[in-house]
Protein backbone atom coordinates (compact mmCIF):
# COMPACT_ATOMS: atom_id res chain seq x y z
CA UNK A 1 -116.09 78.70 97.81
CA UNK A 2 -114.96 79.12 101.55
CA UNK A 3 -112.65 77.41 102.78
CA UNK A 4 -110.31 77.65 106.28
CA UNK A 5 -106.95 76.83 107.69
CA UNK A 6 -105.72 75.09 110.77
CA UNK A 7 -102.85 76.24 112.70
CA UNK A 8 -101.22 75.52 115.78
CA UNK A 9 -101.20 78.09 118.69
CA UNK A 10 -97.14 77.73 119.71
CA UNK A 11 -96.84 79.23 122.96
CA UNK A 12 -100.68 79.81 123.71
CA UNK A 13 -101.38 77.85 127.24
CA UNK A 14 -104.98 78.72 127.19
CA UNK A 15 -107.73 80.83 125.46
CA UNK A 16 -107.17 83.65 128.02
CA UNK A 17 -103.34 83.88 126.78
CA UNK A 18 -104.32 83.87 123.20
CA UNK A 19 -106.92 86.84 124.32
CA UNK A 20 -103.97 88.77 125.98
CA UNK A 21 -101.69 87.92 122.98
CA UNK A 22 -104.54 89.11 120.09
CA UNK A 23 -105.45 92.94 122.35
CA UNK A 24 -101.40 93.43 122.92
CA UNK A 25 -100.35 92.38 119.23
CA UNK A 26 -103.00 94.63 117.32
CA UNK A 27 -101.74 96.53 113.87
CA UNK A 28 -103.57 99.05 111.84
CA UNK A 29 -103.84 97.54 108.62
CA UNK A 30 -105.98 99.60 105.61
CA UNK A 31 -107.72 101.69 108.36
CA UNK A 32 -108.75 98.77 110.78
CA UNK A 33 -107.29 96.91 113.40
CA UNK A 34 -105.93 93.65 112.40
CA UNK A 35 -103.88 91.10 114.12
CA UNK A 36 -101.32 89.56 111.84
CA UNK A 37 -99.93 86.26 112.42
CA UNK A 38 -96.57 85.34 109.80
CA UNK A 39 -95.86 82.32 107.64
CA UNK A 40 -92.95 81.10 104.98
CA UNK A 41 -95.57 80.33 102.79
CA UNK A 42 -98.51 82.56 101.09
CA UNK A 43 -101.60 80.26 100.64
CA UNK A 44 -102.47 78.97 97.40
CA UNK A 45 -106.18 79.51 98.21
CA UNK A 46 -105.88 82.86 99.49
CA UNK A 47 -109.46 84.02 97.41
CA UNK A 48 -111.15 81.25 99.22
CA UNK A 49 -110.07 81.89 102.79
CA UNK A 50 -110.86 85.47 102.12
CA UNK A 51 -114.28 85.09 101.09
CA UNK A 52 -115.25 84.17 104.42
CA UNK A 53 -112.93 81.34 106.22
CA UNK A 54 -111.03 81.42 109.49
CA UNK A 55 -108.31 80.36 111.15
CA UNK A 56 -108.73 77.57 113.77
CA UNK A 57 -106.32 77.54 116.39
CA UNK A 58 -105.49 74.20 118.08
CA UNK A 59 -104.12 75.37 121.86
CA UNK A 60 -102.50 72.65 123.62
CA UNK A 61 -103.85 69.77 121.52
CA UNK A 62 -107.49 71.14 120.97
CA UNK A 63 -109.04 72.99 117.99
CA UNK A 64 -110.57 75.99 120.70
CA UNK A 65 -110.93 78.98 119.07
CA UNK A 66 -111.11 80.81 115.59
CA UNK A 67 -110.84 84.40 113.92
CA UNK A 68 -112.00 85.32 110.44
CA UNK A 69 -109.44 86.14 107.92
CA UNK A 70 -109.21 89.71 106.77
CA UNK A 71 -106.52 90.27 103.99
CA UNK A 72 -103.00 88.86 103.33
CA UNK A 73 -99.30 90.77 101.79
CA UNK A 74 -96.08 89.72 101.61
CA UNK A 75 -93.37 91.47 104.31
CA UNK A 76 -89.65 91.56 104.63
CA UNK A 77 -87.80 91.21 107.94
CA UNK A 78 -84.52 92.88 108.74
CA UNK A 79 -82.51 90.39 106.79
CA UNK A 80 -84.30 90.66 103.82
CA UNK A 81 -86.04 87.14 104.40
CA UNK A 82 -89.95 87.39 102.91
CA UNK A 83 -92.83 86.14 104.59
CA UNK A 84 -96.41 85.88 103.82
CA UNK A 85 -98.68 87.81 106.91
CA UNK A 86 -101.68 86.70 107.27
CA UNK A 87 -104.44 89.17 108.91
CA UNK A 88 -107.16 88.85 110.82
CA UNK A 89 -110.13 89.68 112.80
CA UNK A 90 -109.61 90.16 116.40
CA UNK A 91 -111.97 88.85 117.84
CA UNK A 92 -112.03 85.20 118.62
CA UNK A 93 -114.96 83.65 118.46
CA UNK A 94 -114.79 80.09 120.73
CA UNK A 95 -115.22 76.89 119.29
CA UNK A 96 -116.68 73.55 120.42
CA UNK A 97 -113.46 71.77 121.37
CA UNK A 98 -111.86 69.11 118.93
CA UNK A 99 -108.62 66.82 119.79
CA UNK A 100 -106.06 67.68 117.40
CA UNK A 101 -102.44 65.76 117.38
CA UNK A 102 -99.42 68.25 116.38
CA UNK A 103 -98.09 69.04 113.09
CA UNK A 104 -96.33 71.56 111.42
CA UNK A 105 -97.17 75.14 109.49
CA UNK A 106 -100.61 75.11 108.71
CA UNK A 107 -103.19 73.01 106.99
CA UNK A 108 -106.26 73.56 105.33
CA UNK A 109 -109.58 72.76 106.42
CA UNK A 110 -112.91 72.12 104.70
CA UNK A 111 -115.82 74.22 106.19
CA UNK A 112 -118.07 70.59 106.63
CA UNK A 113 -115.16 69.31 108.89
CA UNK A 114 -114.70 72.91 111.15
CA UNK A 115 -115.85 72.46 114.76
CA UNK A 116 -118.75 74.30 115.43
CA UNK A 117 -119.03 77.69 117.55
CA UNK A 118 -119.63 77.76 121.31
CA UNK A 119 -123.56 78.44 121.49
CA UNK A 120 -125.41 80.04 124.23
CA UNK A 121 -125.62 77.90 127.47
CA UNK A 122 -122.44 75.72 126.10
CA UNK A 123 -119.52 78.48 127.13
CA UNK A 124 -116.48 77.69 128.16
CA UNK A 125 -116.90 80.21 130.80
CA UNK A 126 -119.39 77.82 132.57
CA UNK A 127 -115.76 76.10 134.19
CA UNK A 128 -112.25 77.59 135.48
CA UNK A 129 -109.59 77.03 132.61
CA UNK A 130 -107.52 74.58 134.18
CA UNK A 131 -110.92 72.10 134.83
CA UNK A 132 -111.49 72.77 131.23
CA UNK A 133 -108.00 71.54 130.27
CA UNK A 134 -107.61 68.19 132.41
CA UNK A 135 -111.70 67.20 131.31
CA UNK A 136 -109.68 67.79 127.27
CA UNK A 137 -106.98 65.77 128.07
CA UNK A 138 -109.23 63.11 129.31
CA UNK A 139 -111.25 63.65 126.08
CA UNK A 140 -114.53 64.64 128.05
CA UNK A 141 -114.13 68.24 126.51
């Protein structure tokens, strides 16, 4: 059974910056590019996001944006510290936007409560980024 994970986008300002972010942080990873994001914590549920969940990215309050899981390992860093990496697709695929308050690490997210994906004639293009944002913080978005 699917299921996803919610995380939040720290430093992200705006689905253009995590665009930039996902093309200038791509790995090779098993013969395909992958872009790997870190965590203390290895999910519990790893089979489950695998077999076809996403992550959903909240960017500055607002579920936006997702990319499809594509494997998990465990890495070291220079001080011997392990994390979990978790990689993914990436391409994002935009979302249709949901308020979401702050919290911390990640959180996992039933497929019958995911926002749906940006269909034709909705995009997010339609509007500069900054219109987008202040119509989100008034909860019109």
């Amino acid at each position: 059974m699917t299921i996803h994970l919610l995380r939040l986008a720290v430093g992200a300002e705006s689905l253009q910056s995590m665009r930039d972010w996902r093309r200038d942080h791509q790995i090779t990873w098993q013969g395909r590019a992958v872009v790997p994001t870190y965590t203390k914590r290895a999910p519990t549920r790893a089979a489950e996001l695998l077999d076809g969940g996403c992550i959903y990215w909240v960017v500055k309050g607002f579920v936006q944006c997702r990319q499809r899981f594509v494997g998990f390992d465990m890495v070291r860093d220079v001080d011997g510290t392990e994390y979990c990496r978790m990689l993914m697709d990436p391409e994002l695929t935009e979302t249709v936007s949901m308020p979401k308050r702050p919290f911390q690490g990640w959180r996992y997210l039933k497929p019958e409560d995911a926002p749906a994906d940006l269909g034709a004639g909705q995009g997010g293009d339609a509007l500069p980024e900054h219109l987008l944002a202040e119509l989100r913080a008034l909860g019109l978005a």
